[in-house]
Protein backbone atom coordinates (compact mmCIF):
# COMPACT_ATOMS: atom_id res chain seq x y z
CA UNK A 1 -28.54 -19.70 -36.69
CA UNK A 2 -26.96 -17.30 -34.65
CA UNK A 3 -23.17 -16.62 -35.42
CA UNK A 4 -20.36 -17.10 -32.68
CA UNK A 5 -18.15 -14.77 -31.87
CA UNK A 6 -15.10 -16.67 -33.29
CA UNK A 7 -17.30 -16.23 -36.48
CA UNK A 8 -17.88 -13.10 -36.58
CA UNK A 9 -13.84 -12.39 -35.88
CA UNK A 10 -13.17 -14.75 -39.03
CA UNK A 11 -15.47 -12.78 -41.18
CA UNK A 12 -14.54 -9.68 -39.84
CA UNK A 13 -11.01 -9.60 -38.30
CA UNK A 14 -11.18 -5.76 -37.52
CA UNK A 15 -15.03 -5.46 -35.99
CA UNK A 16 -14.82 -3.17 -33.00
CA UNK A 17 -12.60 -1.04 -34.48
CA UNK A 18 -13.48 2.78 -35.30
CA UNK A 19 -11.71 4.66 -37.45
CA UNK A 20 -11.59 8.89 -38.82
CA UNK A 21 -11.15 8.77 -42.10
CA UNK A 22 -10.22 12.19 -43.09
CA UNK A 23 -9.05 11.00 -46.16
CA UNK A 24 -9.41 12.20 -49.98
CA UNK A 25 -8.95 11.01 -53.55
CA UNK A 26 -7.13 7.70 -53.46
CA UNK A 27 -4.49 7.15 -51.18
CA UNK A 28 -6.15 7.72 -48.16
CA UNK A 29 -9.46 6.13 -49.18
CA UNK A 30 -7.97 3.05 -50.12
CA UNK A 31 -6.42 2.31 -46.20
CA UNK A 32 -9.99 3.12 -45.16
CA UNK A 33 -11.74 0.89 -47.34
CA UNK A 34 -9.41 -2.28 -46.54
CA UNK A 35 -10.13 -1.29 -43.16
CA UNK A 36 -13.87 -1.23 -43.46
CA UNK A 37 -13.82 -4.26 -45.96
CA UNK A 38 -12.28 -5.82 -42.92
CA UNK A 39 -15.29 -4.86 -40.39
CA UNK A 40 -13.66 -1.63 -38.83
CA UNK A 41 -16.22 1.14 -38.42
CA UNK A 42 -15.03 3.65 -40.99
CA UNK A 43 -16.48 7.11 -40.68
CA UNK A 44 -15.78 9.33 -43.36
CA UNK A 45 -15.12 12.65 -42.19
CA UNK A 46 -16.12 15.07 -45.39
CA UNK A 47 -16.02 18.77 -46.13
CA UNK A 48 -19.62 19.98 -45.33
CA UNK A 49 -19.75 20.79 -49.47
CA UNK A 50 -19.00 17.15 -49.74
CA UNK A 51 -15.49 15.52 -50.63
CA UNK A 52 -14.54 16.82 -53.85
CA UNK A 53 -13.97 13.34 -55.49
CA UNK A 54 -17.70 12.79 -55.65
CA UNK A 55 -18.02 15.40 -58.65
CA UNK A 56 -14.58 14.30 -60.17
CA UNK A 57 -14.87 14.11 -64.06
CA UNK A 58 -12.90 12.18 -66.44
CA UNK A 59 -10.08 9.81 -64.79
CA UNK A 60 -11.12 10.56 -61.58
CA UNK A 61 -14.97 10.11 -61.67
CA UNK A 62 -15.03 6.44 -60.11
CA UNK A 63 -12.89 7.26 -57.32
CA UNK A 64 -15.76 8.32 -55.00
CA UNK A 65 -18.05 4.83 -55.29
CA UNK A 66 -14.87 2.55 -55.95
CA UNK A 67 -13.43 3.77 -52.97
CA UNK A 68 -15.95 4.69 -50.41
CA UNK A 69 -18.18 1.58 -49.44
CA UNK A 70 -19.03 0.33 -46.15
CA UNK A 71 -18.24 3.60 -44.57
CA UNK A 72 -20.27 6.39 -42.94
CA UNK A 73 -19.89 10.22 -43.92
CA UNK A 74 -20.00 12.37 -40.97
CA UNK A 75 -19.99 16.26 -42.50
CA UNK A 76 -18.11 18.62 -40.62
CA UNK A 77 -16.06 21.69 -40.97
CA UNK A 78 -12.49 21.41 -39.64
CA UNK A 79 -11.84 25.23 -39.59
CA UNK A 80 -14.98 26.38 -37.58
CA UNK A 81 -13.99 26.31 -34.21
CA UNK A 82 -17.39 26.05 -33.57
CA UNK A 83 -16.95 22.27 -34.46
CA UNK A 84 -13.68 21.31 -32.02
CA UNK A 85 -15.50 20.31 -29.37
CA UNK A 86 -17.37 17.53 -31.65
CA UNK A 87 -13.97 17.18 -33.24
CA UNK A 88 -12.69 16.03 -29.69
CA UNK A 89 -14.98 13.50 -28.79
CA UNK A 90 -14.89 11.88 -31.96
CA UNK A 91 -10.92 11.68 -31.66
CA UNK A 92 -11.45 10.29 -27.99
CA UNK A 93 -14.31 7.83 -29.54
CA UNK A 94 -11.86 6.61 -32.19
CA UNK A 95 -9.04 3.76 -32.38
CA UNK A 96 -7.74 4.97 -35.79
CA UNK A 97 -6.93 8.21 -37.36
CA UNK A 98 -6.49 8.50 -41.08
CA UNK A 99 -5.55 11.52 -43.51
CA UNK A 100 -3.78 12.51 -46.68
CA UNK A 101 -3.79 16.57 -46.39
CA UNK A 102 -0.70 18.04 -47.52
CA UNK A 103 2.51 18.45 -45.45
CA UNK A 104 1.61 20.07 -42.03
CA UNK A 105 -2.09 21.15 -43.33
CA UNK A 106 -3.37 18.60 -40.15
CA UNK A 107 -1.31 20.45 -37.70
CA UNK A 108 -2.03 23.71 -38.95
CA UNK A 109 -5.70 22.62 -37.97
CA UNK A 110 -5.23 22.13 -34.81
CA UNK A 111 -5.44 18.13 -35.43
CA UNK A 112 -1.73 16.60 -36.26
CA UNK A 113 -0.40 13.72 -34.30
CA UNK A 114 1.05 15.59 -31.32
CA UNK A 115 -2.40 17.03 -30.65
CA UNK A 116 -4.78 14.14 -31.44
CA UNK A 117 -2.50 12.09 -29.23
CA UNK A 118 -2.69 14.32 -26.56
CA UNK A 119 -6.13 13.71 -26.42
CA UNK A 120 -5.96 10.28 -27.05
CA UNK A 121 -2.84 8.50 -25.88
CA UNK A 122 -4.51 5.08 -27.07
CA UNK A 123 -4.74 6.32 -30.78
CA UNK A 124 -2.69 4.90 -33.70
CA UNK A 125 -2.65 7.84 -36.34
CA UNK A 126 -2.18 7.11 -40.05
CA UNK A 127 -0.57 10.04 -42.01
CA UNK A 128 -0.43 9.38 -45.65
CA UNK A 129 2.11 11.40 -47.27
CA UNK A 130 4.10 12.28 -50.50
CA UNK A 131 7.68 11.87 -48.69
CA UNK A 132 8.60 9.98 -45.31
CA UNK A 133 10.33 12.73 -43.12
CA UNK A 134 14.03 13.63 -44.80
CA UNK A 135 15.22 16.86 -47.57
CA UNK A 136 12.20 15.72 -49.19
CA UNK A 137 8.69 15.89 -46.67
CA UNK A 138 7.51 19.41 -47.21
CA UNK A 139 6.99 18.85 -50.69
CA UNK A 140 3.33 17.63 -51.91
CA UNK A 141 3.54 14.82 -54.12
CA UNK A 142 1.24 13.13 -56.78
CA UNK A 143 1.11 9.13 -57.82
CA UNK A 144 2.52 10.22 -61.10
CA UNK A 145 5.08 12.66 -59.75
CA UNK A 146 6.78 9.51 -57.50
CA UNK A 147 6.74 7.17 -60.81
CA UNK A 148 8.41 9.83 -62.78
CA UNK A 149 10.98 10.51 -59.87
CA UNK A 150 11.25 7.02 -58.29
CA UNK A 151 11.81 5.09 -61.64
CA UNK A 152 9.11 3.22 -61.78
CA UNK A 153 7.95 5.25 -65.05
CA UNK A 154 11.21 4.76 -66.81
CA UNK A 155 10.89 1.38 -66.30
CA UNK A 156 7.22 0.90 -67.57
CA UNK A 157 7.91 2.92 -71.15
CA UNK A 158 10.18 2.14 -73.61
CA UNK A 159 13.53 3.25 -74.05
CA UNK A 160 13.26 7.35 -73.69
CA UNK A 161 10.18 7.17 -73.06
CA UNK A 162 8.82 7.24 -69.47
CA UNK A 163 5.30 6.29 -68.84
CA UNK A 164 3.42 5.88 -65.61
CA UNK A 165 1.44 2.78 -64.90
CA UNK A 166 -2.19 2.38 -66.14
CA UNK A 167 -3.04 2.36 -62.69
CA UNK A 168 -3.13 4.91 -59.47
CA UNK A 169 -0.41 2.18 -58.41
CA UNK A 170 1.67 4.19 -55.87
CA UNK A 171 -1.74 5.82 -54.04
CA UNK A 172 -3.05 2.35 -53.60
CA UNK A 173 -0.03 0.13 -52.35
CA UNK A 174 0.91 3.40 -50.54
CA UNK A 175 -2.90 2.98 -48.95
CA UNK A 176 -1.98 -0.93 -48.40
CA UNK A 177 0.94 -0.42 -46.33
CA UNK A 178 -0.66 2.47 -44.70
CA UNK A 179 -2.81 -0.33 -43.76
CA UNK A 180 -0.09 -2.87 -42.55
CA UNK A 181 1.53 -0.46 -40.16
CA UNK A 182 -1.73 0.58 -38.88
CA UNK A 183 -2.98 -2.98 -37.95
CA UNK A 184 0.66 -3.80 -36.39
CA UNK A 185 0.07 -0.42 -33.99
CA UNK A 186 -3.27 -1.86 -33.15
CA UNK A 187 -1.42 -5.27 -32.26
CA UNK A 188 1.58 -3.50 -30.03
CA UNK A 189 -1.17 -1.48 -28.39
CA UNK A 190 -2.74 -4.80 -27.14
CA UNK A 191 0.60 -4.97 -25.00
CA UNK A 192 1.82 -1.65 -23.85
CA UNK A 193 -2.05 0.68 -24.10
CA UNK A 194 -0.40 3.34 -26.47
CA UNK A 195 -1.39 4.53 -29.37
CA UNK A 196 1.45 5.06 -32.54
CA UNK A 197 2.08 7.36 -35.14
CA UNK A 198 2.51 5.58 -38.76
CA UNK A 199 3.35 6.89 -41.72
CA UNK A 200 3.30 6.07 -45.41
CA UNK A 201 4.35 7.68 -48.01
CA UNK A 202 4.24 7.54 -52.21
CA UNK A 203 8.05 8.02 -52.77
CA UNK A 204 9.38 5.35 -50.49
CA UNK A 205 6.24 2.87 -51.67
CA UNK A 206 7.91 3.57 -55.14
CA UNK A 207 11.11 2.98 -54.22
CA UNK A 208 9.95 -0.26 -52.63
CA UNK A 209 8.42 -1.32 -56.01
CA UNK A 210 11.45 -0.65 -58.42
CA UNK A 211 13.72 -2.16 -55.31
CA UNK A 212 13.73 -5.68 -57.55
CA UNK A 213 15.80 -3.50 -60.02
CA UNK A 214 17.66 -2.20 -57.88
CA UNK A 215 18.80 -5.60 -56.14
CA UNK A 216 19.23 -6.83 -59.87
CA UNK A 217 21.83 -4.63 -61.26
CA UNK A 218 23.89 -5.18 -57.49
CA UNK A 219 23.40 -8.40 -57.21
CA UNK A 220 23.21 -9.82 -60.62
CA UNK A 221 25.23 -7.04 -62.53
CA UNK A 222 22.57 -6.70 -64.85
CA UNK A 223 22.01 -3.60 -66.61
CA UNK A 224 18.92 -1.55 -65.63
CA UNK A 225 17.14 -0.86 -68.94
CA UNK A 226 13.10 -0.48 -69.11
CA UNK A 227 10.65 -3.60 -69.09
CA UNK A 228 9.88 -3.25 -72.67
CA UNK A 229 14.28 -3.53 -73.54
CA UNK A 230 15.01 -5.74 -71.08
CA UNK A 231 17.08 -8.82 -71.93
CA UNK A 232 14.73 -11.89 -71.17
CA UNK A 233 15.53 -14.95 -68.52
CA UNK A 234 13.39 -17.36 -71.00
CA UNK A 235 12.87 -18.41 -74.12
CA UNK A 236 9.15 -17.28 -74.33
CA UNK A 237 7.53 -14.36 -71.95
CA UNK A 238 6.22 -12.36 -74.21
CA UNK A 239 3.13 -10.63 -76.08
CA UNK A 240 2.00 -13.43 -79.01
CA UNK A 241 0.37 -12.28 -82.31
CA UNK A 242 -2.95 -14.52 -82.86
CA UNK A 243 -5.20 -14.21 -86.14
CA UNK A 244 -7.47 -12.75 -83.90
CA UNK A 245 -6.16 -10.72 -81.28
CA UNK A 246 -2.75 -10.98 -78.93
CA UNK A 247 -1.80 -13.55 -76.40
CA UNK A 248 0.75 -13.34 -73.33
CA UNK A 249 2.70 -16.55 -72.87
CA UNK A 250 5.20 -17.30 -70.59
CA UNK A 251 7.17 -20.44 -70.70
CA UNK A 252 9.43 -20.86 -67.32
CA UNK A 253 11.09 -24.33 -67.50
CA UNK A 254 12.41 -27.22 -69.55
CA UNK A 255 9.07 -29.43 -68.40
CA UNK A 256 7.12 -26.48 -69.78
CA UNK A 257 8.85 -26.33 -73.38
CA UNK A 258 8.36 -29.78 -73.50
CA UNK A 259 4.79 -29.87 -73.19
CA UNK A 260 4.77 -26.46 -75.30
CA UNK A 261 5.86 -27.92 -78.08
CA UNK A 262 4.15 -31.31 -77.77
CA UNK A 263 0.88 -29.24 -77.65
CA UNK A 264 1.44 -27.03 -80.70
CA UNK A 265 3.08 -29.67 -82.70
CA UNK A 266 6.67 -28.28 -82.96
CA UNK A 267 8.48 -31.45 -82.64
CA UNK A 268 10.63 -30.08 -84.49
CA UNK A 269 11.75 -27.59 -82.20
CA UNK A 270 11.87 -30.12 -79.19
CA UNK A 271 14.20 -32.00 -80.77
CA UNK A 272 16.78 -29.07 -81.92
CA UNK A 273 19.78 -29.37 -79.81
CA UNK A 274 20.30 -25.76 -80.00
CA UNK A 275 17.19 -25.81 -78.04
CA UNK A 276 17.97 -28.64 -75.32
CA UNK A 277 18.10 -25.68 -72.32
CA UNK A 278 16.80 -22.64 -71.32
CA UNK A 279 20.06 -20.51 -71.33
CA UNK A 280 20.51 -22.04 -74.81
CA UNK A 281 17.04 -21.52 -75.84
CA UNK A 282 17.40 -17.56 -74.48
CA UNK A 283 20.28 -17.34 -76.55
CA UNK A 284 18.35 -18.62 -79.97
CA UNK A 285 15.68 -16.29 -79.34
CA UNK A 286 16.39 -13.85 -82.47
CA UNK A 287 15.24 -16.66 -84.60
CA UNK A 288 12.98 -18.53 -82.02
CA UNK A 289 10.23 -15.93 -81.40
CA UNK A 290 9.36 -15.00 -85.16
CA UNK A 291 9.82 -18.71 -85.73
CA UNK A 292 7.10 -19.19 -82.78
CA UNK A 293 4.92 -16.30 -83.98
CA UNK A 294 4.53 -17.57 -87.27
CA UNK A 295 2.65 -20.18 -85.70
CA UNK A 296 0.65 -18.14 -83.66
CA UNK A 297 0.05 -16.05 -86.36
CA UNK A 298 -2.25 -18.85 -87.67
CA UNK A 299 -4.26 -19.77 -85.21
CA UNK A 300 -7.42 -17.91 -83.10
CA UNK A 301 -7.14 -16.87 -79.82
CA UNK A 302 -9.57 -19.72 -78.91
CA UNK A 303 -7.43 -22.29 -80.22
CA UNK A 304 -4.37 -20.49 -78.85
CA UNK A 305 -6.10 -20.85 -75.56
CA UNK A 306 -7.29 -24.64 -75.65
CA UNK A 307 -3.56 -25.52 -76.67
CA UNK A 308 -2.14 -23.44 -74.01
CA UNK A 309 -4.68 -25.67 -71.29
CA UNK A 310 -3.92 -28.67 -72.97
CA UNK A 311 0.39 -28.11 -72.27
CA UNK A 312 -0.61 -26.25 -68.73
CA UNK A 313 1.57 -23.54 -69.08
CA UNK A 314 0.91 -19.66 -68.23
CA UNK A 315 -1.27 -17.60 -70.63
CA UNK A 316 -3.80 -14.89 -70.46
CA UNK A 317 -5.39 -12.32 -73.17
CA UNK A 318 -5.05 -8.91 -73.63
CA UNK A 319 -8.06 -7.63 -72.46
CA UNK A 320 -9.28 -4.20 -71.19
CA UNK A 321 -10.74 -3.38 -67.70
CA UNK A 322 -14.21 -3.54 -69.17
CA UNK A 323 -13.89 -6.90 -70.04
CA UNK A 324 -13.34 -7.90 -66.83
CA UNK A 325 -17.29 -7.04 -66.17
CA UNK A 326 -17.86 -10.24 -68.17
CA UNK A 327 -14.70 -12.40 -66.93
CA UNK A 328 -16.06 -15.97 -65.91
CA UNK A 329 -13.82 -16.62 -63.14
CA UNK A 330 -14.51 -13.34 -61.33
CA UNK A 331 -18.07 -13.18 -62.11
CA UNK A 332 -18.13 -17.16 -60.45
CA UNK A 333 -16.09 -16.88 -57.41
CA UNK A 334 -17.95 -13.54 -56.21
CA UNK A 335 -14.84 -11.27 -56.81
CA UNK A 336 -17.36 -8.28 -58.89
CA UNK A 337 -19.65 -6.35 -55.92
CA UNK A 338 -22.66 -3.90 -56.78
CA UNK A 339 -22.15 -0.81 -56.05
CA UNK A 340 -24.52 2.45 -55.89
CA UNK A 341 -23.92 5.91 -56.00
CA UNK A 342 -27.24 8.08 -56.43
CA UNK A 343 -28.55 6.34 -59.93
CA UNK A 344 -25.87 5.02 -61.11
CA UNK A 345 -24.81 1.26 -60.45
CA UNK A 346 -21.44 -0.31 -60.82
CA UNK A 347 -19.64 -3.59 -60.55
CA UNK A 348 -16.17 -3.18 -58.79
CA UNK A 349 -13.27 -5.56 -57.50
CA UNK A 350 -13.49 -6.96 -54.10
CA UNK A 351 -11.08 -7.40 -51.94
CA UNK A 352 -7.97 -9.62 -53.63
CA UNK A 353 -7.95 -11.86 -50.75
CA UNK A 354 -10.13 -14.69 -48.64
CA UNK A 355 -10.03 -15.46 -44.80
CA UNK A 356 -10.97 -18.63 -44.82
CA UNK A 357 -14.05 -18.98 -47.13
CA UNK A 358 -15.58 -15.43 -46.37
CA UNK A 359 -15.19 -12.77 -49.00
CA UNK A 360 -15.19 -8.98 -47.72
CA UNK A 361 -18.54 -7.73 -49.65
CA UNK A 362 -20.89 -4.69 -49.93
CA UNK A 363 -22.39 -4.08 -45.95
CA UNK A 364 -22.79 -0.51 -47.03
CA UNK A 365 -23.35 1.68 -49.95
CA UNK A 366 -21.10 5.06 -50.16
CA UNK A 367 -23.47 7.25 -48.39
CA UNK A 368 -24.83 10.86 -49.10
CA UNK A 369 -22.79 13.90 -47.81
CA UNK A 370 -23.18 13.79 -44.16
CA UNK A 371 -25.94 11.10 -43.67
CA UNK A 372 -24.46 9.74 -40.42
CA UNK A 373 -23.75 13.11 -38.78
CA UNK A 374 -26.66 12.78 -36.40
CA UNK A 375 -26.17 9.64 -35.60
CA UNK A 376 -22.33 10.13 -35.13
CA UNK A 377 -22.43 13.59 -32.90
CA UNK A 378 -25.02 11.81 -30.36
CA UNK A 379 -22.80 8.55 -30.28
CA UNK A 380 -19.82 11.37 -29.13
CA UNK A 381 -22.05 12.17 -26.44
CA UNK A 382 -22.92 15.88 -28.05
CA UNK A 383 -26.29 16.65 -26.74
CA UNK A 384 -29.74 17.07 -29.14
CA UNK A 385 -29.35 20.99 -28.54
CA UNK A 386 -25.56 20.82 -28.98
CA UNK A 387 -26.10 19.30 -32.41
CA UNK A 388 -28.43 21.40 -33.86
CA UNK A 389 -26.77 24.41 -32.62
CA UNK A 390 -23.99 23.24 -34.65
CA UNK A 391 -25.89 22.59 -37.75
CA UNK A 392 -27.82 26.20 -37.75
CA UNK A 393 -24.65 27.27 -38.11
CA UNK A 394 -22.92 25.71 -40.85
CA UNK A 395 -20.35 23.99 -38.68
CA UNK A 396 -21.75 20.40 -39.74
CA UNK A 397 -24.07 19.56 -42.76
CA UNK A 398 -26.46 16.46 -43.27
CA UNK A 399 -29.88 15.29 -42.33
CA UNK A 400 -31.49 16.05 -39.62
């Protein structure tokens, strides 16, 4: 049955859309893959070596196939002048320009947002930075670096103890709202025909993250202290000791203590006036929790579990990422896609998100260095002897 075009714009909000993605390692890659998840025609623009996260070892040897479907690599090298001209029809092809070099290194090039604009007044240019412009911009910057200076690792270690998040947090949100500001140009173009410069950057993105700590200690007077000394708004939201293993449980209201307690058999406890409210249950808490851990103490996770569904209150296990390869409710609602990079195969997150009923999957594997460059120099209207003059001499790589 052949799909409308109302369809096809459900499924894939941003099809007609072609992007540059001159992006590398995470931040960058991350705004192109929402934007290709979304049905935007990413092409990867990649040293003609290759982009160096492809041979990445240790922490950073998934970031290439996590990061990369459902674009095309186009293999080209940015300081041959040899390779402007191809460099100029591609930026006159393109809606979207994306890139994470270091301060100025784009307009050094030849190909910052003065010039690409110049060529193309239409395009909205992404520039993923370390610092938005202030004493701060000519700095690089690292995900870790922003934690450590934006607070966000003093409030993930204990006391003294600063440690950064067990996740490139600040690259990826940083990507995210690269990718907000980008589809809001694309929307004020639809009005006024010009293109926009928007930036994001990893400071300000951690700022933005520790900003409900900030509002707390102005608004509320409370005292900023890190997550693992900070003075609790409930009676139980906290890491529970099983026989087995350790179970999070969070218990948010009076309705939810009730059933708590009905569930676990701590009538007891429901009927101790000490305990009749939250604030006063907070307050008991240096006698509560080990008094509520000794019970957990006894039981398995499993029955932890069952009683936790049976009161329908918030709970989860501590679990690594790995585990997640085997998690029923991803594995059953499609949220784990294949991916394949050379021999090896991988399941990966999808997209957090629906439209409608359609799921953003795999349309494309991460591709080979440079295995659309062909395909991508004809479609900017470079001739057959134009191309291969440019690969006999180095200033594009790929099959041909």
């Amino acid at each position: 049955m052949k799909q409308t075009e109302q369809d096809i714009s459900s499924k894939f909000p941003l099809a007609g859309i072609k992007v540059l993605d001159f992006g590398h390692t995470v931040m960058a890659p991350t705004c192109g893959l929402i934007l290709a998840d979304l049905g935007a025609e990413v092409v990867r623009i990649e040293r003609v070596e290759g982009d160096p996260t492809r041979n990445l070892k240790g922490f950073g040897s998934g970031f290439f196939g996590y990061l990369n479907r459902n674009k095309e690599s186009v293999a080209i090298d940015l300081k041959n002048p040899l390779s402007r001209p191809a460099l100029e029809r591609a930026i006159q092809w393109a809606d979207v320009v994306i890139e994470n070099f270091g301060p100025e290194v784009m307009s050094r090039l030849g190909y910052g947002y003065a010039e690409m604009s110049g060529i193309n007044p239409r395009l909205v240019y992404c520039s993923l930075k370390g610092f938005l412009p202030g004493p701060y911009q000519a700095r690089p910057a690292l995900d870790e670096v922003v934690q450590m200076m934006g607070g966000l690792a003093y409030m993930t270690g204990p006391v003294g103890q600063p440690i950064r998040a067990g996740a490139s947090i600040v690259d990826m949100t940083g990507g995210m709202f690269g990718v907000i500001g980008i589809t809001a140009a694309l929307r004020a173009r639809e009005h006024t025909g010009q293109g926009a410069l928007v930036t994001s950057a990893l400071y300000e993105t951690t700022a933005f993250l520790v900003g409900q700590h900030m509002a707390m200690a102005q608004f509320g007077d409370t005292p900023v202290v890190p997550m693992p000394a900070r003075t609790q708004a409930w009676c139980l939201y906290d890491l529970c000791p099983c026989a087995d293993g350790q179970m999070f449980i969070g218990i948010t209201s009076d309705a939810q203590w009730k059933r708590f307690c009905a569930a676990f058999g701590l009538e007891e406890l429901l009927d101790d006036p000490r305990l009749a409210t939250n604030t006063s249950r907070t307050v008991e808490r240096p006698w509560l929790l080990p008094r509520l851990n000794e019970k957990f103490a006894t039981l398995s996770m499993a029955s932890v579990e069952t009683l936790c569904k049976k009161a329908d209150i918030p709970f989860g296990p501590v679990r690594t990422p790995l585990d997640l390869l085997e998690d029923e409710h991803l594995r059953a609602n499609g949220s784990l896609l294949e991916v394949t990079v050379g021999e090896r195969r991988a399941s990966v997150p999808a997209m957090p998100f629906r439209i409608d009923d359609h799921l953003p999957t795999v349309r494309l594997q991460p591709q080979d260095v440079g295995a659309q460059t062909g395909k991508y120099l004809q479609a900017w209207g470079l001739t057959d002897a134009e191309s291969k003059d440019l690969f006999d001499r180095g200033a594009v790589a790929g099959p041909h």
